[in-house]
N, C-alpha and C. Protein backbone atom coordinates (compact mmCIF):
# COMPACT_ATOMS: atom_id res chain seq x y z
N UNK A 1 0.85 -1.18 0.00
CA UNK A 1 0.00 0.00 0.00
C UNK A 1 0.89 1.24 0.00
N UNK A 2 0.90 2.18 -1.24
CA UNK A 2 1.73 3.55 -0.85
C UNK A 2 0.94 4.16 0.04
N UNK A 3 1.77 5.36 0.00
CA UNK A 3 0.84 6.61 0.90
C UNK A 3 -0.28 7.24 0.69
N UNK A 4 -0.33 7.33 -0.41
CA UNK A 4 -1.48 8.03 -1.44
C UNK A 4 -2.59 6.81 -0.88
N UNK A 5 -2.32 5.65 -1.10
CA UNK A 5 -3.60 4.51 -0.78
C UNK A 5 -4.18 4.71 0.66
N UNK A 6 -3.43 5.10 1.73
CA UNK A 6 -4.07 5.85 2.99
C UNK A 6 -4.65 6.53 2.84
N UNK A 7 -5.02 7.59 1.85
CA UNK A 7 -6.46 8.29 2.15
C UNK A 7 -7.48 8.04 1.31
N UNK A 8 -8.48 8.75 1.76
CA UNK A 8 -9.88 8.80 1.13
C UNK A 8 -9.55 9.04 -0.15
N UNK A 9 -10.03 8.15 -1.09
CA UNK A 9 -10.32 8.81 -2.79
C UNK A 9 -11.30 10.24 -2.99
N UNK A 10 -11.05 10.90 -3.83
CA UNK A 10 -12.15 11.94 -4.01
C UNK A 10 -13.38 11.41 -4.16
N UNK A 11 -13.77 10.20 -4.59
CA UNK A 11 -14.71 9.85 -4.86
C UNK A 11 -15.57 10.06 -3.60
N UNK A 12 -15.35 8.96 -2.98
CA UNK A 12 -15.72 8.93 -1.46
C UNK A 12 -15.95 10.34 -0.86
N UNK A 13 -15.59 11.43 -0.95
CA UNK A 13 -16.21 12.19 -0.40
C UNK A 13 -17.00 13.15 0.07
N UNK A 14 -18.30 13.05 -1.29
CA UNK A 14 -19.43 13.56 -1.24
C UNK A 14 -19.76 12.34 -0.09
N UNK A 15 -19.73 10.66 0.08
CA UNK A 15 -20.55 9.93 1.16
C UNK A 15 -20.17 10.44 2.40
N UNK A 16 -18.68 10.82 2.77
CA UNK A 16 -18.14 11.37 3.92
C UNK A 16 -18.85 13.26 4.29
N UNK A 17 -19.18 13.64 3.40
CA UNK A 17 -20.37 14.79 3.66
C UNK A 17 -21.26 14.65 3.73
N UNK A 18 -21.93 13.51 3.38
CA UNK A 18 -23.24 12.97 3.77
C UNK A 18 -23.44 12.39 4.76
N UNK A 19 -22.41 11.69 5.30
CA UNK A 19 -22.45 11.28 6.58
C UNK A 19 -22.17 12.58 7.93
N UNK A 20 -21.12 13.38 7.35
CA UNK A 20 -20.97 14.65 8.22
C UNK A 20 -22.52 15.34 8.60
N UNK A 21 -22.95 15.50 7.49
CA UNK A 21 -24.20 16.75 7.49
C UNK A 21 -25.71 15.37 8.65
N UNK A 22 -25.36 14.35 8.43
CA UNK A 22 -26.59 13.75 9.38
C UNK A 22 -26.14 13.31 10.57
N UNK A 23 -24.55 13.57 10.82
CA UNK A 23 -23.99 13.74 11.87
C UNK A 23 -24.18 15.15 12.90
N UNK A 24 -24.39 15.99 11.94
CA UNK A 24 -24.70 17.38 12.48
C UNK A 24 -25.92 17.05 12.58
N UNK A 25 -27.07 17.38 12.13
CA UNK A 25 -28.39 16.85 12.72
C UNK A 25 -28.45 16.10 13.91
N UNK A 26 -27.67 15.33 13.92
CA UNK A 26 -28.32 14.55 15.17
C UNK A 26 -27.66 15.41 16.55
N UNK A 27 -26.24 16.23 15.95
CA UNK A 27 -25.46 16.80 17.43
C UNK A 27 -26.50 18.03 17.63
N UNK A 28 -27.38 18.82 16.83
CA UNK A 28 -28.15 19.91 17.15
C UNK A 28 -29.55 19.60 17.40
N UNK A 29 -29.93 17.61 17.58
CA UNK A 29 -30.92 17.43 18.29
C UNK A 29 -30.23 17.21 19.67
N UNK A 30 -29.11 16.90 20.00
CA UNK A 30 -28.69 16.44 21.16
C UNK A 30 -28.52 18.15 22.23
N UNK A 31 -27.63 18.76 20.98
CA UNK A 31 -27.55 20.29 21.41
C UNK A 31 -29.32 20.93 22.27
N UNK A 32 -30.57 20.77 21.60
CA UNK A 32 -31.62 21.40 21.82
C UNK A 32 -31.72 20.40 23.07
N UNK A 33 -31.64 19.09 23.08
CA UNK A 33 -32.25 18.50 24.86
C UNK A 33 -31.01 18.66 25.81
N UNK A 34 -30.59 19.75 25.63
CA UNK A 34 -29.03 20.11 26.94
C UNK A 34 -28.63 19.57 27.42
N UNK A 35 -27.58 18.27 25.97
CA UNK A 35 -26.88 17.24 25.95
C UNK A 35 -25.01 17.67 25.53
N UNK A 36 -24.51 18.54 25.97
CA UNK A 36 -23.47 19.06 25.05
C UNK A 36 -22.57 18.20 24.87
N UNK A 37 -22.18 17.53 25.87
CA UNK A 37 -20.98 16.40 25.69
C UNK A 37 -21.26 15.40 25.47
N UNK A 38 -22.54 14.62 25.20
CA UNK A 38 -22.88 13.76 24.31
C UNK A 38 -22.79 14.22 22.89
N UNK A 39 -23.23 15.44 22.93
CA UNK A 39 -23.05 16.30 21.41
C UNK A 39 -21.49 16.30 21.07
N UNK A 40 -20.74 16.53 22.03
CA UNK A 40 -19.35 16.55 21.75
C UNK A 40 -18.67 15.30 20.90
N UNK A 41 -19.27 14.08 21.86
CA UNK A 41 -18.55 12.66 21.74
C UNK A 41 -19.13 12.03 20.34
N UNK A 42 -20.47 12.98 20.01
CA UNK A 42 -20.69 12.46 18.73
C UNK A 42 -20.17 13.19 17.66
N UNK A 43 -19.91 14.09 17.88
CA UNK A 43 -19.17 15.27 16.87
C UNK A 43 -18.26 14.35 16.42
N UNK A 44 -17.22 13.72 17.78
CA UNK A 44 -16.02 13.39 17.28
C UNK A 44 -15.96 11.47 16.88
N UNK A 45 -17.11 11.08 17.13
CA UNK A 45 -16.70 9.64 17.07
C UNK A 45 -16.88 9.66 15.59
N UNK A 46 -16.05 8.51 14.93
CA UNK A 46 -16.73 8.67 13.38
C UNK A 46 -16.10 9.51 12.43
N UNK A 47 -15.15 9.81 13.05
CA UNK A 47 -14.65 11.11 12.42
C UNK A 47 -14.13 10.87 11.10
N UNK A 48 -13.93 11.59 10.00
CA UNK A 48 -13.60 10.70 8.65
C UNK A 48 -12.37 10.77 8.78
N UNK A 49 -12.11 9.81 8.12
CA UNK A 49 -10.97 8.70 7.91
C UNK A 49 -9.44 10.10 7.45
N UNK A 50 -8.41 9.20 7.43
CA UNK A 50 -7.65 10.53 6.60
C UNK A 50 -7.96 10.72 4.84
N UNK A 51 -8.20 11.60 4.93
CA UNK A 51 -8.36 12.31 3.49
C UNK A 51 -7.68 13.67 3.09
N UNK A 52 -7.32 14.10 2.21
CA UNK A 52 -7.02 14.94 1.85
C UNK A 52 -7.72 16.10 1.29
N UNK A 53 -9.24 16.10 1.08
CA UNK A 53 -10.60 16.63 0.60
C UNK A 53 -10.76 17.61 1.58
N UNK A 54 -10.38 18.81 1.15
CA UNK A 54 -10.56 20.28 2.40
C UNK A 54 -12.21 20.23 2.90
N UNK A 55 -12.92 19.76 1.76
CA UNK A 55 -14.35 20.11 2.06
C UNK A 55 -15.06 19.04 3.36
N UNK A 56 -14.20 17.96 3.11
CA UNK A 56 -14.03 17.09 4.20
C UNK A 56 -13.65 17.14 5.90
N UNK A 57 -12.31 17.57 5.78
CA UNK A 57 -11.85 18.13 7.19
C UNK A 57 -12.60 19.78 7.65
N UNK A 58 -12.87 20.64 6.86
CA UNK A 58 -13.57 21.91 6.94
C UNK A 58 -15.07 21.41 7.59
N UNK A 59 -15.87 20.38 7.07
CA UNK A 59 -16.87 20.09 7.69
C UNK A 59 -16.95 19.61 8.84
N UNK A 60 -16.19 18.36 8.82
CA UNK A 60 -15.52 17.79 10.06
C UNK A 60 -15.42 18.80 11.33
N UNK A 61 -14.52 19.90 11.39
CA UNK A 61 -14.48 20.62 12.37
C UNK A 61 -15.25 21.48 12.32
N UNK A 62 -16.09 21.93 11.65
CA UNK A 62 -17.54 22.90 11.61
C UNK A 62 -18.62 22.44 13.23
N UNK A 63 -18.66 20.89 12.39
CA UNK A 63 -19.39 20.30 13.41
C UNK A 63 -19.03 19.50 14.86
N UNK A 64 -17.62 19.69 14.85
CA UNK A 64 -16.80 19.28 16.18
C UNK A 64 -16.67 20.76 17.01
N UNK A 65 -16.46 21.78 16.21
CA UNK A 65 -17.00 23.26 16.61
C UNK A 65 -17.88 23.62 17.41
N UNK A 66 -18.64 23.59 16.74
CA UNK A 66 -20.40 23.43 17.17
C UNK A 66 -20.23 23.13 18.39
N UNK A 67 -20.07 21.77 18.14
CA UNK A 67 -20.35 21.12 20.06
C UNK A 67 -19.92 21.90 21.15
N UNK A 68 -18.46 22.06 20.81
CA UNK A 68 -17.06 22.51 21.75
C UNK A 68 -17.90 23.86 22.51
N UNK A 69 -18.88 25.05 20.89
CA UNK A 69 -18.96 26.12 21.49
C UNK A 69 -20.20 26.19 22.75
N UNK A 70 -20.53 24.74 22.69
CA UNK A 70 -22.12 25.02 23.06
C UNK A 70 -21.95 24.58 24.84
N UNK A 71 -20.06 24.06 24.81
CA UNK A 71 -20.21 23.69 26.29
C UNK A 71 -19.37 24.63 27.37
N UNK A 72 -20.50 24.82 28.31
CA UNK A 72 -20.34 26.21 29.14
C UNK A 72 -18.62 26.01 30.11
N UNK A 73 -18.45 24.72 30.42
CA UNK A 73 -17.61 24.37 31.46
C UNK A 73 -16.70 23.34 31.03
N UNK A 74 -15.78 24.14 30.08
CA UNK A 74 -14.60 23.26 29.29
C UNK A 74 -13.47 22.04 30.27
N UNK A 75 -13.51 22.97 31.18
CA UNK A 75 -12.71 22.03 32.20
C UNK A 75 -13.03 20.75 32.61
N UNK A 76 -14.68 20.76 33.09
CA UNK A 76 -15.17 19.63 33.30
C UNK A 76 -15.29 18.62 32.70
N UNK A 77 -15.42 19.09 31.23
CA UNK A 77 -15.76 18.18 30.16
C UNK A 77 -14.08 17.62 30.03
N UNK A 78 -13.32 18.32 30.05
CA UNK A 78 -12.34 17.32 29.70
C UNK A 78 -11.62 16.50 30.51
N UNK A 79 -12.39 17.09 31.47
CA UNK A 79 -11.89 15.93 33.26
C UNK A 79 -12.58 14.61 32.66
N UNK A 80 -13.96 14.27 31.82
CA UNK A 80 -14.75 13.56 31.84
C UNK A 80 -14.51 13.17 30.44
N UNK A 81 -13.76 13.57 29.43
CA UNK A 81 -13.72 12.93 28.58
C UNK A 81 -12.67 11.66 28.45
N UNK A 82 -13.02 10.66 27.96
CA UNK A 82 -11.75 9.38 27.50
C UNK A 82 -10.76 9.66 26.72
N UNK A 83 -9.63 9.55 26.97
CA UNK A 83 -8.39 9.34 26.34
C UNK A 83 -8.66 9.82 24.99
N UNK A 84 -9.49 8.43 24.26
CA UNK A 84 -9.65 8.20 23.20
C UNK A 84 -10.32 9.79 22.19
N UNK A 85 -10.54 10.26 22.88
CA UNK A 85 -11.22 11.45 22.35
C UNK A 85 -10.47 12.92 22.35
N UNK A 86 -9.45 12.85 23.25
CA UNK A 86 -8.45 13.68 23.44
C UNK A 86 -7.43 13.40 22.28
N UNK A 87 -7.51 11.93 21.72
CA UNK A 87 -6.81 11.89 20.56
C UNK A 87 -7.33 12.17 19.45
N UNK A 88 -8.95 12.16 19.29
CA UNK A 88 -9.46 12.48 17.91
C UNK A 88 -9.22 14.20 18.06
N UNK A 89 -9.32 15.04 18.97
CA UNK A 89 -9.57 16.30 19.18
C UNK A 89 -7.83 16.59 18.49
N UNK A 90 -6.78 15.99 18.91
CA UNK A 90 -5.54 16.78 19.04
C UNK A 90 -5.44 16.19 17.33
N UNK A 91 -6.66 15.56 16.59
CA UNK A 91 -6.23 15.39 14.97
C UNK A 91 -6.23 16.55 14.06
N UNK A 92 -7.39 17.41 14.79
CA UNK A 92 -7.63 18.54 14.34
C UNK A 92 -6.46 19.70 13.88
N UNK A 93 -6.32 20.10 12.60
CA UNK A 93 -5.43 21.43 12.69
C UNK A 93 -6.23 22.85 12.51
């Protein structure tokens, strides 16, 4: 496998915006029942794969955004978040 074979094809990523955009839906139903860090953990689980598709990672953190802005008490949340999520967050540039 080269390097190039690690990421997403262009093809693939109108499905990876389709999956983003009903990913957002569901974090701004979670957002309206004053769920933020469930909203958070779904922002980030799922996150697309590596790709090179700006429209891809630009969405991606639109809606990992979202969550982050909607929670009042950053500290807490990250007392309470898993490992595992501190690593999807630090993928972000």
């Amino acid at each position: 496998m080269s390097a190039t074979d690690e990421f997403v094809e262009a093809d693939n990523a109108e499905a990876i915006i389709t999956r983003i955009e009903h990913k957002s839906r569901k974090i701004e139903s979670l957002l309206k029942q004053w769920k933020p860090v469930e909203a958070l953990k779904t922002a980030l689980e799922g996150s697309p794969p590596n790709t090179r598709d700006e429209r891809c990672k630009s969405a991606n953190w639109i809606v990992v955004h979202r969550a982050i802005m909607a929670i009042k008490d950053l500290d807490a949340l990250f007392s309470s978040l898993d490992p595992e999520y501190y690593d999807i967050l630090m993928n972000f540039e």
